[in-house]
N, C-alpha and C. Protein backbone atom coordinates (compact mmCIF):
# COMPACT_ATOMS: atom_id res chain seq x y z
N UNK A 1 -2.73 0.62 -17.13
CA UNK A 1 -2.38 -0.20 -16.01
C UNK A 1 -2.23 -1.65 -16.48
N UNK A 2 -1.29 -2.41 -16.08
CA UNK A 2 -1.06 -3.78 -16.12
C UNK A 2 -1.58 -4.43 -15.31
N UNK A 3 -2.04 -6.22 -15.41
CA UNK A 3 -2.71 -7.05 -14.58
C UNK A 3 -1.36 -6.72 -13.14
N UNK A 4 -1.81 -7.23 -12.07
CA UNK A 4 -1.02 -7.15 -11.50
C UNK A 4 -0.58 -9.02 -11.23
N UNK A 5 0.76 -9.28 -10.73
CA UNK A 5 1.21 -10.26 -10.86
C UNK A 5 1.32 -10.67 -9.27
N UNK A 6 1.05 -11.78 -8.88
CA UNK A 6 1.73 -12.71 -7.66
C UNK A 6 2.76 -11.70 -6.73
N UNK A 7 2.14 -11.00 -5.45
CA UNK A 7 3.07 -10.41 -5.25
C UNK A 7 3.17 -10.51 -3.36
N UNK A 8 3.98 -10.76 -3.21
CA UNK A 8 4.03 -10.47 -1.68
C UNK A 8 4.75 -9.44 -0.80
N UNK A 9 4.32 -8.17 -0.93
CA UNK A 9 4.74 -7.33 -0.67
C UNK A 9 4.68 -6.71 0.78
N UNK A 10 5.65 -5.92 0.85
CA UNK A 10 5.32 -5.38 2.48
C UNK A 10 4.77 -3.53 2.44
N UNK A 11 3.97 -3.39 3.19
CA UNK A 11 3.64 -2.06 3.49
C UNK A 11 4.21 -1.26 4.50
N UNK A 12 3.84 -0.05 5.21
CA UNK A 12 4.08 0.32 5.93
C UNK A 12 2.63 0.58 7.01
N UNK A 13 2.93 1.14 8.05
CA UNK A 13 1.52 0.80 9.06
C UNK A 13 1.54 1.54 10.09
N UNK A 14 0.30 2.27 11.35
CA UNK A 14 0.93 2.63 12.03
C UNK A 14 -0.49 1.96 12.80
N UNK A 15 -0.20 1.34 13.84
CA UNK A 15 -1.36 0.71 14.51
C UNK A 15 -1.59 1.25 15.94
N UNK A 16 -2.80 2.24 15.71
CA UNK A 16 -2.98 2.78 17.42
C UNK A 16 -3.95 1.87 18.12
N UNK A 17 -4.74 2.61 18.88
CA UNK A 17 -5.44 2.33 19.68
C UNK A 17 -6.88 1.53 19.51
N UNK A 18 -7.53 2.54 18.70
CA UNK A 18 -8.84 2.17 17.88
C UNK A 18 -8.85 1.92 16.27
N UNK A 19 -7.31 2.44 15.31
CA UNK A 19 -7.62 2.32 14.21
C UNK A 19 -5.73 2.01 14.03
N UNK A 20 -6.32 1.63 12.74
CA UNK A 20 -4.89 1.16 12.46
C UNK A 20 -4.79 2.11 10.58
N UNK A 21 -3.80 2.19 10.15
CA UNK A 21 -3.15 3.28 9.21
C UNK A 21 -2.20 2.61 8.48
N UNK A 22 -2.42 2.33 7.00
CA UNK A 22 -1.62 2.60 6.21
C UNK A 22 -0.87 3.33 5.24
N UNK A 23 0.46 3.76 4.80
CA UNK A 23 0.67 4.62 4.47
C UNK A 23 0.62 5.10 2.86
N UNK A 24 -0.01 5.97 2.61
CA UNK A 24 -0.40 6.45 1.21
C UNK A 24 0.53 6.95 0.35
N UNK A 25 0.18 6.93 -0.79
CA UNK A 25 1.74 7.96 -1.74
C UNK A 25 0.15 8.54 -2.51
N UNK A 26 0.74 9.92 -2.63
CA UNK A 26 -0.47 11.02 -2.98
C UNK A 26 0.30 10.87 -4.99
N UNK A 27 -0.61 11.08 -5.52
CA UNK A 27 -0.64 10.93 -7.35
C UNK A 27 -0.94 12.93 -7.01
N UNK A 28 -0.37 13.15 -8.36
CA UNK A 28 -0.72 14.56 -8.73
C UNK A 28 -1.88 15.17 -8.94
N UNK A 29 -3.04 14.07 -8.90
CA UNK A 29 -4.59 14.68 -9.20
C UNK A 29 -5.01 14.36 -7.70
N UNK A 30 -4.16 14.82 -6.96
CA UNK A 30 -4.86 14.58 -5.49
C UNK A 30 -5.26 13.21 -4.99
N UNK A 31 -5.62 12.28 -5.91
CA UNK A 31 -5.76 10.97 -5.26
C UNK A 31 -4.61 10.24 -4.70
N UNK A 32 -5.70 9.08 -3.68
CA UNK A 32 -4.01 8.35 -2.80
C UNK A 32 -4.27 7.13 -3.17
N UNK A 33 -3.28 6.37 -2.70
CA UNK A 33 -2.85 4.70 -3.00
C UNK A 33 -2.07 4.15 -2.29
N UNK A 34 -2.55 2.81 -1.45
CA UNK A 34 -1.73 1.82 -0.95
C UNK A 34 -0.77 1.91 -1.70
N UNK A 35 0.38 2.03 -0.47
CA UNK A 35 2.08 2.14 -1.05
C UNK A 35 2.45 0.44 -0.99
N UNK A 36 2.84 -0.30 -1.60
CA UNK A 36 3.33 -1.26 -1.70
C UNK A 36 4.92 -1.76 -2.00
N UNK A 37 5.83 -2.86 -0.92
CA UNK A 37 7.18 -2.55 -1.68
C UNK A 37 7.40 -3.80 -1.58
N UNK A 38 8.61 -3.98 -2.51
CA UNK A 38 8.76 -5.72 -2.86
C UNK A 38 9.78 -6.10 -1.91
N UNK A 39 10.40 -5.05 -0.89
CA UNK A 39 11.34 -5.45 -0.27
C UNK A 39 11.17 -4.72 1.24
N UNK A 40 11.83 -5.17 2.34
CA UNK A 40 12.23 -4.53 3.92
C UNK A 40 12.44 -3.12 3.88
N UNK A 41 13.24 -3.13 2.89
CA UNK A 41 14.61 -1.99 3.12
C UNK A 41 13.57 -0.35 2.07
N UNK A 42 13.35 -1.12 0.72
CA UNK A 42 12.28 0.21 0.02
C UNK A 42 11.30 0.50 1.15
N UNK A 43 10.59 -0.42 1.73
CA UNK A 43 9.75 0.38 2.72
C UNK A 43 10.34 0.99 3.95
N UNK A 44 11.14 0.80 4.42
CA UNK A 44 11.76 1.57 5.55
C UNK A 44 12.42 2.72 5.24
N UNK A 45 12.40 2.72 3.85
CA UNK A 45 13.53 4.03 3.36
C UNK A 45 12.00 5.21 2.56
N UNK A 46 11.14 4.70 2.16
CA UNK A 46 9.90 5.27 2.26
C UNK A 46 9.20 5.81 3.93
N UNK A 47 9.41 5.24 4.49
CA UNK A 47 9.17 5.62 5.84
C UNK A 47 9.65 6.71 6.20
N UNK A 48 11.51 6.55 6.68
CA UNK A 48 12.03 7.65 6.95
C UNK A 48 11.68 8.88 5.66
N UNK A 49 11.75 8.94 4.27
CA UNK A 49 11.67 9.79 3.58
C UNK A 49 10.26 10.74 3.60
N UNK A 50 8.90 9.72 4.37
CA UNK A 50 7.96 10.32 4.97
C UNK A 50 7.45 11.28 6.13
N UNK A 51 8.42 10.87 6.67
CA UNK A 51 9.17 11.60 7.90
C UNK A 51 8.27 10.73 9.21
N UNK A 52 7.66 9.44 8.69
CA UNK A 52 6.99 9.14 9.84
C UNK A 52 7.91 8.34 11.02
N UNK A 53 6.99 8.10 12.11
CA UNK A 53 7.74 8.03 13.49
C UNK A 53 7.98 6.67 13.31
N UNK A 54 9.20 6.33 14.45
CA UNK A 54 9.12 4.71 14.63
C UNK A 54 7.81 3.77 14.92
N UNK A 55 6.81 4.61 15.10
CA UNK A 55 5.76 4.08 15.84
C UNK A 55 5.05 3.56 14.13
N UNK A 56 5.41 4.20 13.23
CA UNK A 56 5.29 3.31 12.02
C UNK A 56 5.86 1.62 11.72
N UNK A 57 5.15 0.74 11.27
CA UNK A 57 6.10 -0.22 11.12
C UNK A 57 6.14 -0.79 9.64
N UNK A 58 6.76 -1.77 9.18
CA UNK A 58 7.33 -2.52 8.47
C UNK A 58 6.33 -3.59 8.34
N UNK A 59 5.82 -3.93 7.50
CA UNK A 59 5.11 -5.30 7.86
C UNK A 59 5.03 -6.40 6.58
N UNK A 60 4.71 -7.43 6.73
CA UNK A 60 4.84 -7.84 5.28
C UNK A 60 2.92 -8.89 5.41
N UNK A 61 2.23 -8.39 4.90
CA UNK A 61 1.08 -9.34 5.53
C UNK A 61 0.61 -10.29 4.49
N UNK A 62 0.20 -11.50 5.02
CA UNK A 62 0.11 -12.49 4.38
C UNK A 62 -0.83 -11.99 3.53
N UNK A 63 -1.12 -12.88 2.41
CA UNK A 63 -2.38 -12.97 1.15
C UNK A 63 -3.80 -12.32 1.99
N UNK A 64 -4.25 -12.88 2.33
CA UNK A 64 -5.66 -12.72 3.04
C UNK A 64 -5.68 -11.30 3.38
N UNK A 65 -4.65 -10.88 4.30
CA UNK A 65 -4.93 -9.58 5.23
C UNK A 65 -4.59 -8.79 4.11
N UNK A 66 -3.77 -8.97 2.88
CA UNK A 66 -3.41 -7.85 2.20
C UNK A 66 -4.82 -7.52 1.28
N UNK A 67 -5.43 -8.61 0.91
CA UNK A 67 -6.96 -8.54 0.50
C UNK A 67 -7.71 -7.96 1.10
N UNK A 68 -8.04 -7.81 2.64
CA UNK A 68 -8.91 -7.39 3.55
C UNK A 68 -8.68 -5.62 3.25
N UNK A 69 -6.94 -5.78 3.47
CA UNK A 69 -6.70 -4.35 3.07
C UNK A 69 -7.03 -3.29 2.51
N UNK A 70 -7.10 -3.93 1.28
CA UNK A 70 -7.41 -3.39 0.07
C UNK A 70 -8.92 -3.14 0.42
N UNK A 71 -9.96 -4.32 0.38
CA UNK A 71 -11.13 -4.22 0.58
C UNK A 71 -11.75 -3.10 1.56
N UNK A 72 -11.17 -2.36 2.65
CA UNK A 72 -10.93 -2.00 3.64
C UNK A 72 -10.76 -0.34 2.69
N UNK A 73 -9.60 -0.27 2.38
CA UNK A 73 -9.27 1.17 1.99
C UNK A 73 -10.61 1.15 0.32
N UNK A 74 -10.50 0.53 -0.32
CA UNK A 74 -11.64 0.82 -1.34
C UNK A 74 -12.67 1.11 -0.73
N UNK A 75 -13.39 0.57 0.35
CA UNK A 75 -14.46 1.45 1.44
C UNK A 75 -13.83 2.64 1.42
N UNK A 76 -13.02 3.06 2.19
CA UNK A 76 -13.01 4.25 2.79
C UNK A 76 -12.63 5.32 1.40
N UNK A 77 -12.44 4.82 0.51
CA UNK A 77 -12.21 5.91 -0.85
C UNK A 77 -11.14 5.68 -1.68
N UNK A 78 -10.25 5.10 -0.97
CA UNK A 78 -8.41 4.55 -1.82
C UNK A 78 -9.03 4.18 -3.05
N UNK A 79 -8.61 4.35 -4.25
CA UNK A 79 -8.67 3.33 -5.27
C UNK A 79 -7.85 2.65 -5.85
N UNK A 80 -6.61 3.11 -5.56
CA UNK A 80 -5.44 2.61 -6.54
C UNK A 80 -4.51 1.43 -5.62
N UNK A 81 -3.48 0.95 -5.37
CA UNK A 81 -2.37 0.52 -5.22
C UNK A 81 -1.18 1.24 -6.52
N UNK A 82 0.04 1.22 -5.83
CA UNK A 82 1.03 1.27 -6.17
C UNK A 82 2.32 0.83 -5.58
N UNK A 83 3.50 0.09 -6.53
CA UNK A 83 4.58 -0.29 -6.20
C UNK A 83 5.69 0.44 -6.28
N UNK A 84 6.72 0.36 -5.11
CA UNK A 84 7.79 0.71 -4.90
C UNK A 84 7.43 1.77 -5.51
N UNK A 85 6.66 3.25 -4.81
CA UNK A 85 7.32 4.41 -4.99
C UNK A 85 7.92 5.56 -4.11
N UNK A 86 8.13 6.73 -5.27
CA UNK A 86 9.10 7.45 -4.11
C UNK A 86 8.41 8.71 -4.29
N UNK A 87 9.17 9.35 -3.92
CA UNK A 87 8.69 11.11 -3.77
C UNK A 87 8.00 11.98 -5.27
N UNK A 88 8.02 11.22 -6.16
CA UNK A 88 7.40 11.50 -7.22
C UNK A 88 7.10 10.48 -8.37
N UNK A 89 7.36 9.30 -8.34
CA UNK A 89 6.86 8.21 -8.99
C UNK A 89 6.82 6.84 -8.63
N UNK A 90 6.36 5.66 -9.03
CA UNK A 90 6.01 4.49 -8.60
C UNK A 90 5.98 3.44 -9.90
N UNK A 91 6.83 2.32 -9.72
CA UNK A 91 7.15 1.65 -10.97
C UNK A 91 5.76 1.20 -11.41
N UNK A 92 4.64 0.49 -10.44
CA UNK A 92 3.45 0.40 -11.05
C UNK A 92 2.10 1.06 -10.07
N UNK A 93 1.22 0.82 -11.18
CA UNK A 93 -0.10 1.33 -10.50
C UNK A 93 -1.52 0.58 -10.76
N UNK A 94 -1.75 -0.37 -9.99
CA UNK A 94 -3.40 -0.72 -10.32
C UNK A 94 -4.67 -0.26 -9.64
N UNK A 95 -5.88 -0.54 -10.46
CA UNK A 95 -6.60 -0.27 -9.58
C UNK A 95 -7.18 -1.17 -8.78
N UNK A 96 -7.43 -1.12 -7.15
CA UNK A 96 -7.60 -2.05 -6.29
C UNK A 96 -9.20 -3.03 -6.75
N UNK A 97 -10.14 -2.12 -7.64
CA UNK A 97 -11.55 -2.92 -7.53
C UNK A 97 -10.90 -4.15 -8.68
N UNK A 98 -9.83 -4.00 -9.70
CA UNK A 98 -9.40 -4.61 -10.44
C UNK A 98 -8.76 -5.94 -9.92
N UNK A 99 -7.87 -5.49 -8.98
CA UNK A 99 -6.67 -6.88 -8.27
C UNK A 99 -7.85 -7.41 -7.50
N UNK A 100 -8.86 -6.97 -6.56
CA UNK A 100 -10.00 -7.52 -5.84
C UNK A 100 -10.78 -8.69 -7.04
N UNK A 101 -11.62 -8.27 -8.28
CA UNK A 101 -11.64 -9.18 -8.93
C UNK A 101 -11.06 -10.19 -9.38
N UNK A 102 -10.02 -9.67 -9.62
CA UNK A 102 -9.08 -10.47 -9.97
C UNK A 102 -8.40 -11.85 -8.92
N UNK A 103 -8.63 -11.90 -7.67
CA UNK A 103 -8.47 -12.61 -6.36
C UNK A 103 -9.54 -14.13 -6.27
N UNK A 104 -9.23 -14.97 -5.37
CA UNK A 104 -9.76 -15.99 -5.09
C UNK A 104 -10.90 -15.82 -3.53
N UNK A 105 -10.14 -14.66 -3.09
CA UNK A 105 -10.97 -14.21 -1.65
C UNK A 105 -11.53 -13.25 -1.24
């Protein structure tokens, strides 16, 4: 894995009632990872290719919340992040306790 670099990326999301959902890309050893994309259009085309509903959205979240994020899914078990991937690969992959150190917040 490479450091990860300055990135402001957008996810995908689906925000109900009591919990809110981001969307995972599953690795071949069963583990998942914050999907991350550098652009509008890769995440909306990850979306539809997920088959999820409009009730999914697009989001691009500032520094802070994308930290919280992370902090957030490493609780619940996520370990990884990954960029721009698709139905079977992803140009990169870190691990989140790594970019968390690696942070100012």
């Amino acid at each position: 894995m490479t450091e990860p670099q300055e990135l402001e990326p957008f996810i995908v999301f689906h925000a109900g009632v009591d919990t809110a959902e981001v969307a995972l890309w599953k690795l071949a050893d069963g583990r998942q990872a914050i999907a991350l994309f550098l652009d509008r259009e890769s995440a909306e085309g990850y979306r539809a290719a997920a088959g999820h509903s409009d009730a999914w959205q697009v989001f691009q979240p500032d520094r802070a919340a994308l930290v919280a994020l992370m902090r957030e899914a490493l609780d619940g078990g996520v370990e990884l992040v990954v960029l721009q991937p698709t139905a079977d690969s992803a140009q990169r992959m870190w691990s989140i306790s790594e970019v968390l150190a690696n942070t100012d917040g």
